[in-house]
N, C-alpha and C. Protein backbone atom coordinates (compact mmCIF):
# COMPACT_ATOMS: atom_id res chain seq x y z
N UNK A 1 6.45 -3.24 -7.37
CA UNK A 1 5.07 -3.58 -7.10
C UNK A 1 4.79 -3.40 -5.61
N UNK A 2 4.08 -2.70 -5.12
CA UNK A 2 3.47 -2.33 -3.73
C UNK A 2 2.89 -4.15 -3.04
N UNK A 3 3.44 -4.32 -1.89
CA UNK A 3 2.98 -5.20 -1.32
C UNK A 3 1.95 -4.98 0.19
N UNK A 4 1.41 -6.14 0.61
CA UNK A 4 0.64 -5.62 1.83
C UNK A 4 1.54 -6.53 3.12
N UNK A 5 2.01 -5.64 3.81
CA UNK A 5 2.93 -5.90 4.75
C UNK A 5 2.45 -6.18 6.27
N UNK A 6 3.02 -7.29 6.68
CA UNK A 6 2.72 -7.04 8.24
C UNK A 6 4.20 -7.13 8.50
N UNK A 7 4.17 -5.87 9.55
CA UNK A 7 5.34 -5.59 9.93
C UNK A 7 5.28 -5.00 10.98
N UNK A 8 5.65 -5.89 12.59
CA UNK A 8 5.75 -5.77 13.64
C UNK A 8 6.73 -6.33 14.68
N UNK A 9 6.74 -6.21 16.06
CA UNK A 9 8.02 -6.71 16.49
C UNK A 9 7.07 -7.68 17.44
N UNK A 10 7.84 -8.47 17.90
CA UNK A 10 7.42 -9.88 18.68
C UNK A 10 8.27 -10.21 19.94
N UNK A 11 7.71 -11.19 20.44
CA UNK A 11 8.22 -11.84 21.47
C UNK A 11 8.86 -13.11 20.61
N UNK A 12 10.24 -13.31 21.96
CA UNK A 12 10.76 -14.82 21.02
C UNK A 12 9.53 -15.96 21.34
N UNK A 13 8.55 -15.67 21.66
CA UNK A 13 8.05 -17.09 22.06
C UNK A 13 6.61 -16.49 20.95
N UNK A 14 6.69 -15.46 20.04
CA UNK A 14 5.37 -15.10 19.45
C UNK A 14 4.20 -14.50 20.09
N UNK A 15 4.29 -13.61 20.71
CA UNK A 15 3.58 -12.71 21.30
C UNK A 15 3.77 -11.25 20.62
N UNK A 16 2.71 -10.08 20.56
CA UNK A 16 3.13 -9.15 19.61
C UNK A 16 2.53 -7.85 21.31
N UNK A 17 1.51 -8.56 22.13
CA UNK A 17 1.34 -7.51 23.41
C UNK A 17 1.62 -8.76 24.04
N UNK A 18 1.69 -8.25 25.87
CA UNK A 18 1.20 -9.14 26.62
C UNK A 18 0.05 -9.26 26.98
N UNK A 19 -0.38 -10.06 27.92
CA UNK A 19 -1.69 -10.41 28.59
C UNK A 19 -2.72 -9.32 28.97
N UNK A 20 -2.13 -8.14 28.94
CA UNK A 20 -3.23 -6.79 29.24
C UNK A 20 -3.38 -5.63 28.11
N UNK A 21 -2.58 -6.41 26.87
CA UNK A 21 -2.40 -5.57 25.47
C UNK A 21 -1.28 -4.63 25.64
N UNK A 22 -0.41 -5.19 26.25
CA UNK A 22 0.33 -3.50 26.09
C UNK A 22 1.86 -3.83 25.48
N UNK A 23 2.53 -3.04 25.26
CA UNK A 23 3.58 -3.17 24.48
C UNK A 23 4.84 -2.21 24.97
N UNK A 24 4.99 -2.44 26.35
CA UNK A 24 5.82 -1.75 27.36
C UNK A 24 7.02 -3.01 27.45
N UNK A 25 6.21 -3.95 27.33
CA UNK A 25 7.45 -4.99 27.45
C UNK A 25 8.56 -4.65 26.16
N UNK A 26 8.00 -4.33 24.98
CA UNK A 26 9.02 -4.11 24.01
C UNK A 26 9.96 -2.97 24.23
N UNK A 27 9.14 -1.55 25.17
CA UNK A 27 10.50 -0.24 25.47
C UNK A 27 11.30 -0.85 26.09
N UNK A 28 10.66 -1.73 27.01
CA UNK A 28 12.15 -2.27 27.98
C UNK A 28 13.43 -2.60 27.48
N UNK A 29 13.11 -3.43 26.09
CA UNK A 29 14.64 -4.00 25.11
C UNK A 29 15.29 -2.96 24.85
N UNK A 30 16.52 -2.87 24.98
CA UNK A 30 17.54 -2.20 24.01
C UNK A 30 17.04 -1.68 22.61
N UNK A 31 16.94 0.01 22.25
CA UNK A 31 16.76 -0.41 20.85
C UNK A 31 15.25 -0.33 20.60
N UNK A 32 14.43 -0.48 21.74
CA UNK A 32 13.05 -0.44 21.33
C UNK A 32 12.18 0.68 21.41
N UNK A 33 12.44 1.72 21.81
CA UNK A 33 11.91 3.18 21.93
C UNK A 33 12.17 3.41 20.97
N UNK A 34 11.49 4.44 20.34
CA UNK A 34 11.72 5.80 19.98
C UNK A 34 13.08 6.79 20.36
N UNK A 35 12.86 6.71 21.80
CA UNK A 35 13.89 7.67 22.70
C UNK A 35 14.95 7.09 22.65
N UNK A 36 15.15 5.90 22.87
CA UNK A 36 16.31 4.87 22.91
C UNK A 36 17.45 5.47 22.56
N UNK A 37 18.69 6.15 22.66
CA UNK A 37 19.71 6.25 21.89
C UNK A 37 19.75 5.05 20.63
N UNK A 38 20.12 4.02 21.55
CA UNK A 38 20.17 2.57 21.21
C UNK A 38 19.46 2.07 19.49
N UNK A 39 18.29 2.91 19.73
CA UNK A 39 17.40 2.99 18.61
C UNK A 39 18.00 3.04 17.11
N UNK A 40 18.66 3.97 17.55
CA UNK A 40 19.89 3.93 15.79
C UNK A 40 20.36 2.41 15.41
N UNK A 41 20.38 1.16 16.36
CA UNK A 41 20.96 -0.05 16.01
C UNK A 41 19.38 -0.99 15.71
N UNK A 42 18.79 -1.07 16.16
CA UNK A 42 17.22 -1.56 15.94
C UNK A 42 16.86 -1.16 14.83
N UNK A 43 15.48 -2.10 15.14
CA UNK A 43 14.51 -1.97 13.87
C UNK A 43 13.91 -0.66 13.26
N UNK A 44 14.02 0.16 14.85
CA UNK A 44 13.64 1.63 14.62
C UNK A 44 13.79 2.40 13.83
N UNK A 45 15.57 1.72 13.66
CA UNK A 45 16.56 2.67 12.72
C UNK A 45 15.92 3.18 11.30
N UNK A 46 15.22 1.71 10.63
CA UNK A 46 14.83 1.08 9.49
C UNK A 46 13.26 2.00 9.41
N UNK A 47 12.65 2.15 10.65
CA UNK A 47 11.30 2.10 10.12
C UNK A 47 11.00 3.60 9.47
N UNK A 48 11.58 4.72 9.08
CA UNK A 48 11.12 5.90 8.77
C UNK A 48 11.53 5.66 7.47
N UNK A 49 11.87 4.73 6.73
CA UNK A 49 12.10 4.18 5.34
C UNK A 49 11.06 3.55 5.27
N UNK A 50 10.59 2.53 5.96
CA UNK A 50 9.95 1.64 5.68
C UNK A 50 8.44 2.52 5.57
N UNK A 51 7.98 3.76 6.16
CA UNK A 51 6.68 4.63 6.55
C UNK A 51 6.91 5.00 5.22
N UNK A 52 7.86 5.71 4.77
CA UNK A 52 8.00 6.49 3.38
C UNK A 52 7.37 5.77 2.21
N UNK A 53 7.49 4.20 2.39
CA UNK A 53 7.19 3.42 1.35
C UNK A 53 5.74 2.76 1.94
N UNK A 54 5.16 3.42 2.69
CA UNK A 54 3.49 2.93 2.86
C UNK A 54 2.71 3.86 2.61
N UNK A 55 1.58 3.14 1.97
CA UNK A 55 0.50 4.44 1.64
C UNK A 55 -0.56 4.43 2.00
N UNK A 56 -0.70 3.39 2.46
CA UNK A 56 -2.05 3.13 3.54
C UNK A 56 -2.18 1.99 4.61
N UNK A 57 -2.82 2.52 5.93
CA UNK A 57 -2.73 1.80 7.15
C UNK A 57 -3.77 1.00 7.45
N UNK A 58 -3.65 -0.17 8.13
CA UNK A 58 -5.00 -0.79 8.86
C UNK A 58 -4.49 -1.31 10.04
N UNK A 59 -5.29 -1.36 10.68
CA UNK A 59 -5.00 -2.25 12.14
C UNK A 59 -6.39 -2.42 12.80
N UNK A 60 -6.37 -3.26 13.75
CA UNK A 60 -8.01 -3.74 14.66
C UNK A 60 -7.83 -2.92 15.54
N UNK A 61 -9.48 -3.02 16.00
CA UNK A 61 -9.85 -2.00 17.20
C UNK A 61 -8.97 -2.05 18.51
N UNK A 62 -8.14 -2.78 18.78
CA UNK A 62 -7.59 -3.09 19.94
C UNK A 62 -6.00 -2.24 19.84
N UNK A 63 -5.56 -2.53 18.75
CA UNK A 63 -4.51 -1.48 18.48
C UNK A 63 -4.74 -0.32 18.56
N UNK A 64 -5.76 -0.27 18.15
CA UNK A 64 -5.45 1.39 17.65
C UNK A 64 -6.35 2.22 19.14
N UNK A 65 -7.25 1.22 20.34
CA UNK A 65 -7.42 1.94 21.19
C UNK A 65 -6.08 1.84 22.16
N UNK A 66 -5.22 1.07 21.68
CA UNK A 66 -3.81 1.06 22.28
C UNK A 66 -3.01 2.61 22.23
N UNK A 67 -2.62 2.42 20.64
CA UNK A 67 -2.46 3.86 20.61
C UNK A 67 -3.38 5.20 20.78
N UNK A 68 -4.28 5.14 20.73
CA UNK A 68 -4.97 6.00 21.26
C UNK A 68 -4.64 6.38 23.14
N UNK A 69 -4.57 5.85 23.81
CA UNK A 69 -4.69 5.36 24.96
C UNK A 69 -3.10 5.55 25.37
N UNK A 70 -2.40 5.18 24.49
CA UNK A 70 -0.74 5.35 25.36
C UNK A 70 -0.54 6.57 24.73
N UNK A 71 -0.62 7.37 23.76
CA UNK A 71 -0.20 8.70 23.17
C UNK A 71 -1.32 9.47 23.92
N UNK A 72 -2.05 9.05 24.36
CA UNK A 72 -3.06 10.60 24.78
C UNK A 72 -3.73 11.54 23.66
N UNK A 73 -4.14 10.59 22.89
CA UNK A 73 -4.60 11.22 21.28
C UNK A 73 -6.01 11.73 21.92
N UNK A 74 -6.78 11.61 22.28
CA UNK A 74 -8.44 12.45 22.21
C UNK A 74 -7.50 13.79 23.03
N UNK A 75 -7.00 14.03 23.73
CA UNK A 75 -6.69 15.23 24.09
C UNK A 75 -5.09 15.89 23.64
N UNK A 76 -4.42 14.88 22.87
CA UNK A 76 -3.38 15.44 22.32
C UNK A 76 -3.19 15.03 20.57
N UNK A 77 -4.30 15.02 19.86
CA UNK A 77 -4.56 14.74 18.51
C UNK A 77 -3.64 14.94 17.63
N UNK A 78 -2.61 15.81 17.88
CA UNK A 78 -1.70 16.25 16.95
C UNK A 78 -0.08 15.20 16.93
N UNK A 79 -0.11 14.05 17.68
CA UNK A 79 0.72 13.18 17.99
C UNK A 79 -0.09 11.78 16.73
N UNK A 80 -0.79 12.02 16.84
CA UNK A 80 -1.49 10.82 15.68
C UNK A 80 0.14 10.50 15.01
N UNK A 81 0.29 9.34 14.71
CA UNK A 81 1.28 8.94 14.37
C UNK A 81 1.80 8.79 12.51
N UNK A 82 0.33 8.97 11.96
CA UNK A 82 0.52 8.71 10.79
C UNK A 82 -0.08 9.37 9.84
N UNK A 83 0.46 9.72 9.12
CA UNK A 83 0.00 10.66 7.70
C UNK A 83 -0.66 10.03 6.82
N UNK A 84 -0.66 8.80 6.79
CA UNK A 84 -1.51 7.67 5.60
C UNK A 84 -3.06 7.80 6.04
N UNK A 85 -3.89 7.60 5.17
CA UNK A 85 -5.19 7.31 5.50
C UNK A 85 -5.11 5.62 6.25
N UNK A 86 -6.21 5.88 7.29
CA UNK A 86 -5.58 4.47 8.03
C UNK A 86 -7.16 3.81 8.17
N UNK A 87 -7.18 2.58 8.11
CA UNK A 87 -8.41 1.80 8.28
C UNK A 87 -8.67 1.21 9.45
N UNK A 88 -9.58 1.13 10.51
CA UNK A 88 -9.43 0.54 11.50
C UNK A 88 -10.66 -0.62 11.95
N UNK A 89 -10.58 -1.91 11.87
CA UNK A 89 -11.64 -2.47 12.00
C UNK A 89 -12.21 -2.75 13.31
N UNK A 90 -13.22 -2.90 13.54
CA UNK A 90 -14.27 -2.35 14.57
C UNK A 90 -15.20 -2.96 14.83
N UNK A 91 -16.06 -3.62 16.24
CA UNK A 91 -17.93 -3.48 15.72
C UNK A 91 -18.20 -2.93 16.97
N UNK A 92 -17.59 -2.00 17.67
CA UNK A 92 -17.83 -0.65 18.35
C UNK A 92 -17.34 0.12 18.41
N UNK A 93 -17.99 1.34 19.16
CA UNK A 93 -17.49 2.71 18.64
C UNK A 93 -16.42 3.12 19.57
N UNK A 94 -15.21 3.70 18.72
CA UNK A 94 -14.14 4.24 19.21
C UNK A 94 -14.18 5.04 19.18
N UNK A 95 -13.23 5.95 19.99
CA UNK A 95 -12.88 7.57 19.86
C UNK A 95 -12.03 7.97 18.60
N UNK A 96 -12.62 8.80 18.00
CA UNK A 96 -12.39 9.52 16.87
C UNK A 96 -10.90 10.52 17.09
N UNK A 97 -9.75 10.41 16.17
CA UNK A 97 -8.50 11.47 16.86
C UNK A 97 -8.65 12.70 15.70
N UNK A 98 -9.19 14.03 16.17
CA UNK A 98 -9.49 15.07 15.30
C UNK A 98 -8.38 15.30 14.55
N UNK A 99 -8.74 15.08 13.32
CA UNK A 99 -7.53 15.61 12.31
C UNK A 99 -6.72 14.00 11.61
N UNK A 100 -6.73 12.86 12.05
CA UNK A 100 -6.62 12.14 11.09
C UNK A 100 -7.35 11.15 10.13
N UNK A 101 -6.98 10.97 9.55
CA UNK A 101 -7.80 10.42 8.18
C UNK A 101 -8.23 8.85 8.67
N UNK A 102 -9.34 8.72 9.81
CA UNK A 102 -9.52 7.47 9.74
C UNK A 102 -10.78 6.88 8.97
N UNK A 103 -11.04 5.74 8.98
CA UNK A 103 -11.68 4.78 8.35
C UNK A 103 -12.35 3.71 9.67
N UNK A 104 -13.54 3.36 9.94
CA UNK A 104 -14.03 2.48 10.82
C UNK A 104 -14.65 1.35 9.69
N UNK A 105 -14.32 0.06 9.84
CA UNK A 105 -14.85 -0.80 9.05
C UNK A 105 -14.64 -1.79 9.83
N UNK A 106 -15.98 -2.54 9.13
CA UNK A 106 -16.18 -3.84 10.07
C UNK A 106 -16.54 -5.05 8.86
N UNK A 107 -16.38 -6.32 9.04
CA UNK A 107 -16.69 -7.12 7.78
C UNK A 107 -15.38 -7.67 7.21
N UNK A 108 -15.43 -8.14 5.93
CA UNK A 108 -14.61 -9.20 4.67
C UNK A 108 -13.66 -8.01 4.61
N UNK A 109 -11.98 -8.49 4.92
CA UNK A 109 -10.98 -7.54 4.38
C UNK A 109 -10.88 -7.02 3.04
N UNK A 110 -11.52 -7.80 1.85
CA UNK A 110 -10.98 -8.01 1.02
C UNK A 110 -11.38 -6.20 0.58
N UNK A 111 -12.89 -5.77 0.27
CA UNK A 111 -12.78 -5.06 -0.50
C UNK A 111 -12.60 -3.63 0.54
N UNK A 112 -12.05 -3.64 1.89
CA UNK A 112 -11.52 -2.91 2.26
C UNK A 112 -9.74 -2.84 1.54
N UNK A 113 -9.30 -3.67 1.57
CA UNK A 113 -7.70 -4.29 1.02
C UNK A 113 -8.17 -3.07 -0.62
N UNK A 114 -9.04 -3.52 -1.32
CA UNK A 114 -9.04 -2.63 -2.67
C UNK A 114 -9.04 -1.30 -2.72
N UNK A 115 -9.65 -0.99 -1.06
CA UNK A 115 -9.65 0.55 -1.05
C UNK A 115 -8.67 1.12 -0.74
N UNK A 116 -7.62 0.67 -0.05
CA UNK A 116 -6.27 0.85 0.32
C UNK A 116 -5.50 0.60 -0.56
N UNK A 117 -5.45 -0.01 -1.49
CA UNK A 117 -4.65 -0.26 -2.62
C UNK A 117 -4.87 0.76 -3.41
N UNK A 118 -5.92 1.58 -3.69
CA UNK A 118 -5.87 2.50 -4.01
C UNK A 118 -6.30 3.60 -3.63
N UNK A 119 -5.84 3.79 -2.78
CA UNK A 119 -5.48 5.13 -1.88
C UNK A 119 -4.15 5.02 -1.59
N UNK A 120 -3.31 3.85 -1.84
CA UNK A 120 -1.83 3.70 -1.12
C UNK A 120 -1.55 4.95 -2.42
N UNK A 121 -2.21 4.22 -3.38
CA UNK A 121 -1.29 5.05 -5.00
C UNK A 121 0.16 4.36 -5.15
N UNK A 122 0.22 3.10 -5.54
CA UNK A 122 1.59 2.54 -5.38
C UNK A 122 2.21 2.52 -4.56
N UNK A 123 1.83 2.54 -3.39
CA UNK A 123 2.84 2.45 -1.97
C UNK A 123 2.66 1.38 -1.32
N UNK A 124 3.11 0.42 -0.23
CA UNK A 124 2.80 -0.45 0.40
C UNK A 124 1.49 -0.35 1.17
N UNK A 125 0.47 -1.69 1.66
CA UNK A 125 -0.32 -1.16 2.88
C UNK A 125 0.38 -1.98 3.67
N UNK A 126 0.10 -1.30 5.25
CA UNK A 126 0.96 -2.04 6.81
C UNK A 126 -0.16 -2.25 6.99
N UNK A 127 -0.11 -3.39 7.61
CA UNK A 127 -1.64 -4.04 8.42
C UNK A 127 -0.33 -3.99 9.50
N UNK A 128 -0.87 -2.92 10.50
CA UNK A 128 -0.41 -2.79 12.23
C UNK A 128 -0.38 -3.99 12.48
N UNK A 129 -1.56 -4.54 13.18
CA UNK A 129 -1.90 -5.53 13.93
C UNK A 129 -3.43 -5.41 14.21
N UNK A 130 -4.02 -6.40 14.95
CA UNK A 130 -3.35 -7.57 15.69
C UNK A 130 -3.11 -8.78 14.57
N UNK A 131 -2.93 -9.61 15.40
CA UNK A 131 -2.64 -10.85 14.92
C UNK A 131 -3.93 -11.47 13.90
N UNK A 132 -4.91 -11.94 14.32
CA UNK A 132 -6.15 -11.80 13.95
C UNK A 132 -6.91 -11.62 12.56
N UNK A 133 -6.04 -10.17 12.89
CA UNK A 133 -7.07 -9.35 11.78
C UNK A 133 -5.70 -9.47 10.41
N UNK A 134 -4.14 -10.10 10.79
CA UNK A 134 -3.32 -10.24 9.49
C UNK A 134 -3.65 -11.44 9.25
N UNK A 135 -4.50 -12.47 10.10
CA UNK A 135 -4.86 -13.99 9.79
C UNK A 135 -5.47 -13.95 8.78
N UNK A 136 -7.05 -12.93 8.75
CA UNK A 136 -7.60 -13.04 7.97
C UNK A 136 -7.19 -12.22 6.07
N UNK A 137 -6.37 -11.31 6.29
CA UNK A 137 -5.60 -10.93 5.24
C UNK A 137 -5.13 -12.17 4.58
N UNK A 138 -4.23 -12.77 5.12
CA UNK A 138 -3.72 -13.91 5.03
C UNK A 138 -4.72 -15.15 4.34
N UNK A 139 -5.76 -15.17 5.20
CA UNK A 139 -6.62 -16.75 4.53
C UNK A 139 -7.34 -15.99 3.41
N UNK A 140 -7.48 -14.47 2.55
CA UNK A 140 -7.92 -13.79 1.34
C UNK A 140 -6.78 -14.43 0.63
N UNK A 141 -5.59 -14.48 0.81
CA UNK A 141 -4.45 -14.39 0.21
C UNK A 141 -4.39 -12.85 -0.50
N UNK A 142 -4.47 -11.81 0.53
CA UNK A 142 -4.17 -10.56 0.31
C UNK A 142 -2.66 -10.16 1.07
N UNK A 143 -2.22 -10.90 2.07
CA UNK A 143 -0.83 -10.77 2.64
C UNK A 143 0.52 -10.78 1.94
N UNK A 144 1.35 -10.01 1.41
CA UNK A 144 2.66 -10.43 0.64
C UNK A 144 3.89 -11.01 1.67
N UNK A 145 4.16 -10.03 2.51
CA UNK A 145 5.23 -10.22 3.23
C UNK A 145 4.61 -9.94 4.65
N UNK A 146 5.88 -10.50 5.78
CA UNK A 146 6.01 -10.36 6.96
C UNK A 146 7.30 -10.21 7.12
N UNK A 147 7.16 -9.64 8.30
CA UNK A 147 8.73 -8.48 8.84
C UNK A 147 8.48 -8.74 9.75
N UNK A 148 9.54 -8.84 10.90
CA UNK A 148 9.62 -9.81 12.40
C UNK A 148 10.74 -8.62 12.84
N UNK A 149 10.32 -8.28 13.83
CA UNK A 149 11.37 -7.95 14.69
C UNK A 149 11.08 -8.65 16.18
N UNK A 150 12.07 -9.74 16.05
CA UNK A 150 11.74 -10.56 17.41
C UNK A 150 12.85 -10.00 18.28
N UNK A 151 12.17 -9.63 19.55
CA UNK A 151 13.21 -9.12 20.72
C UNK A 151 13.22 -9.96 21.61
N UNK A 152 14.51 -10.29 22.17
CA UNK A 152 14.96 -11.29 23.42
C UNK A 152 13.84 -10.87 24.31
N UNK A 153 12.47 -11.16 24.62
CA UNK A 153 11.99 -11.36 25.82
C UNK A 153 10.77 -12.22 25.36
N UNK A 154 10.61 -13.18 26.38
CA UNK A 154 9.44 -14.44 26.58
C UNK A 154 8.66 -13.80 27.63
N UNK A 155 7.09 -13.23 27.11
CA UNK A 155 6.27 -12.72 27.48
C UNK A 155 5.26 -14.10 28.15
N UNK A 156 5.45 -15.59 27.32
CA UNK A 156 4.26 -16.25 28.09
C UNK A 156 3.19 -16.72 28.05
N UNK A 157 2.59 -15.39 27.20
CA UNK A 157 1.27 -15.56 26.76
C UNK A 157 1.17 -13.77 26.24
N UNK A 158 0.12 -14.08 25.90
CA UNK A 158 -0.81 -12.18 24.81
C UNK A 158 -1.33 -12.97 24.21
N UNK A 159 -1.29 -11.64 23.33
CA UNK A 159 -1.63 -11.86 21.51
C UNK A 159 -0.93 -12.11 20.91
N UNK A 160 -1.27 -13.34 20.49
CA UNK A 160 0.06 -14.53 19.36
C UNK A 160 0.36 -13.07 17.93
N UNK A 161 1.25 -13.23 17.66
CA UNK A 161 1.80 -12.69 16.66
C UNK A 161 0.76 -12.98 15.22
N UNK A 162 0.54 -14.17 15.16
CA UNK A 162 -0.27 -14.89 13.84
C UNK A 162 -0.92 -15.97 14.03
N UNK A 163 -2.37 -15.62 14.59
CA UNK A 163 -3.20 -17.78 15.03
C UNK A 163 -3.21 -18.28 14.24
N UNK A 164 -2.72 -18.38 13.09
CA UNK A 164 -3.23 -19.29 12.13
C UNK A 164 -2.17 -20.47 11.97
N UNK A 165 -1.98 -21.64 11.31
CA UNK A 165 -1.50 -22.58 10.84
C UNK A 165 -0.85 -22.56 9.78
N UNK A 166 0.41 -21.74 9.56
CA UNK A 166 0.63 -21.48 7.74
C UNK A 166 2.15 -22.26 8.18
N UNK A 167 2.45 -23.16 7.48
CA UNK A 167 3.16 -23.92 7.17
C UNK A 167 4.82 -23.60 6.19
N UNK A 168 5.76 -24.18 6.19
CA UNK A 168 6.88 -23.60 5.27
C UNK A 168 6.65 -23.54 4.22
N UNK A 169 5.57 -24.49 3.48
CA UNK A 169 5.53 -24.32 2.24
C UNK A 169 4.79 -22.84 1.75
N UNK A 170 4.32 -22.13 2.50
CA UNK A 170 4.03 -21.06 2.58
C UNK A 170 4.61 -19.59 2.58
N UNK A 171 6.08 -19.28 3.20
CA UNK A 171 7.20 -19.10 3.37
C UNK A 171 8.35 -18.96 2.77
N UNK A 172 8.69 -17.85 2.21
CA UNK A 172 10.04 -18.17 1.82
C UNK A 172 10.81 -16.66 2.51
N UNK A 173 11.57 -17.24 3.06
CA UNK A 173 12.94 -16.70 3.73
C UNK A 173 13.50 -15.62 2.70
N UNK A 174 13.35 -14.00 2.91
CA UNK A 174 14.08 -13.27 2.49
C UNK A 174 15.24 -12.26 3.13
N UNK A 175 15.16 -12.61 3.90
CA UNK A 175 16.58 -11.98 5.00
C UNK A 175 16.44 -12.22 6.50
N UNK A 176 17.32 -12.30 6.80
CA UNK A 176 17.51 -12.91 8.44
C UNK A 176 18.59 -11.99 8.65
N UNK A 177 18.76 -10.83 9.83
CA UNK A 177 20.05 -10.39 10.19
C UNK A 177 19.35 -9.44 11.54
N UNK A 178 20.93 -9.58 12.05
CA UNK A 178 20.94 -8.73 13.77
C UNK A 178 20.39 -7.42 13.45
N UNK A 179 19.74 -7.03 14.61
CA UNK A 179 19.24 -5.36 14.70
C UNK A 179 19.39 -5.18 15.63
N UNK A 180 20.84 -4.27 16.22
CA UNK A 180 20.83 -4.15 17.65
C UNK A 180 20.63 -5.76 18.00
N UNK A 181 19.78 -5.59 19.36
CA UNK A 181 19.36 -6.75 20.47
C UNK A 181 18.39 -7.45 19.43
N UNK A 182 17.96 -6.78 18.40
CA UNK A 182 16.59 -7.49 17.47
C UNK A 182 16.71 -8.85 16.56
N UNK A 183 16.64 -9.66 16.31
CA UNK A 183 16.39 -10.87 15.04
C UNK A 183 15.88 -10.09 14.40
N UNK A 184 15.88 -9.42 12.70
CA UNK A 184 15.02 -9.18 11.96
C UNK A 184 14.79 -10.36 10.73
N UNK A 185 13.89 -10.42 10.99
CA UNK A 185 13.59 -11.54 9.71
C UNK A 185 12.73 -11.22 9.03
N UNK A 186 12.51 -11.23 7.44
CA UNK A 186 11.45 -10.92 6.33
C UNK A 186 11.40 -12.32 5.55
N UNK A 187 9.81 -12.37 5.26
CA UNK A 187 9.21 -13.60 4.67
C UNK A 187 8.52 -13.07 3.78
N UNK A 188 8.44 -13.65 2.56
CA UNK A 188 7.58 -13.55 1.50
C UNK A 188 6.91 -14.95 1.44
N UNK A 189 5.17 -14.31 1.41
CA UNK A 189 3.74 -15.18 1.68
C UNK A 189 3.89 -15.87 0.19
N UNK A 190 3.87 -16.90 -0.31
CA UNK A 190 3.38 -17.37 -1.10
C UNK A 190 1.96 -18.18 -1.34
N UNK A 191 1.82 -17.77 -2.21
CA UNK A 191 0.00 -17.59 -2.47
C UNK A 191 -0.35 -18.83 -2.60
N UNK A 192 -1.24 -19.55 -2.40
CA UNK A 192 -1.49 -20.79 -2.38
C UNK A 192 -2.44 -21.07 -4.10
């Protein structure tokens, strides 16, 4: 059964950027590039399995002018990172990256969540980030799981990983193990 995943890496103190949105603090770790040699022991290792099994993307406007903005997508479009049709919520206008399949939506996740469910075609959806915008997945009770890759660094402050208040009874623990320098931990949301 296809679930809707948030699956991102963190700060140990729950931060997912720092204070200016950026996510440079995470290349710094061991393991956290792309380029990394190191990368083969990380979460990295994992994630071109984990893409195979998604079929559709969402993330908020702040991410995705992230990536836009650190890849050099309006003038290097062909780096777009993802082959899924991807949803991006919004209530201004972003730059458009020629050639991928985006989606601008603004409003109730929910019957965006239906359109991705079927467009995944049985595949997982990743809600990127931010934090925020998996809260409100979350208070639909459209969220299945969360995937943590927490890396040894205390950022302080950002963007909390998840504002909301969800409690253990909420929670259930499906794997905890080393990645590289990483904690990976997976939770399955139970529905209230």
């Amino acid at each position: 059964m296809a679930n809707t995943i948030y699956n991102t890496a963190t700060s140990l103190d729950g931060y997912i950027a720092d204070s200016g949105n950026s996510l440079e603090w995470l290349f710094g770790v061991e393991g956290g590039h792309p380029d990394d040699p190191a990368a083969e022991e990380g979460p990295l290792d994992e994630f071109g399995d984990f893409m195979a099994g998604v079929g559709a993307v969402c993330m908020g406007a702040t991410t995705y002018e992230w990536i836009v903005d650190h890849e050099r997508l309006v003038d290097e479009p062909g780096k777009w990172p993802y082959e899924q049709p991807t949803w991006v919520f919004t209530h201004r206008e972003l730059p458009l990256v020629p050639g991928a399949d985006l989606r601008f939506v603004s409003g109730d996740v929910a019957p965006v969540h239906a359109e991705m469910a079927e467009a995944a075609g049985g595949k997982d959806r990743w809600i990127v980030g931010g934090g925020e915008l998996v809260g409100q997945f979350f208070d639909a009770g459209l969220l299945d799981r969360i995937v943590l890759s927490a890396a040894p660094v205390f950022l302080g402050g950002g963007a909390p990983l998840l504002p909301r208040r969800i409690l253990s009874d909420r929670l259930e623990l499906v794997e905890a193990r080393a990645a590289g320098q990483f904690a990976s931990l997976t939770y399955r949301v139970r529905q209230a």
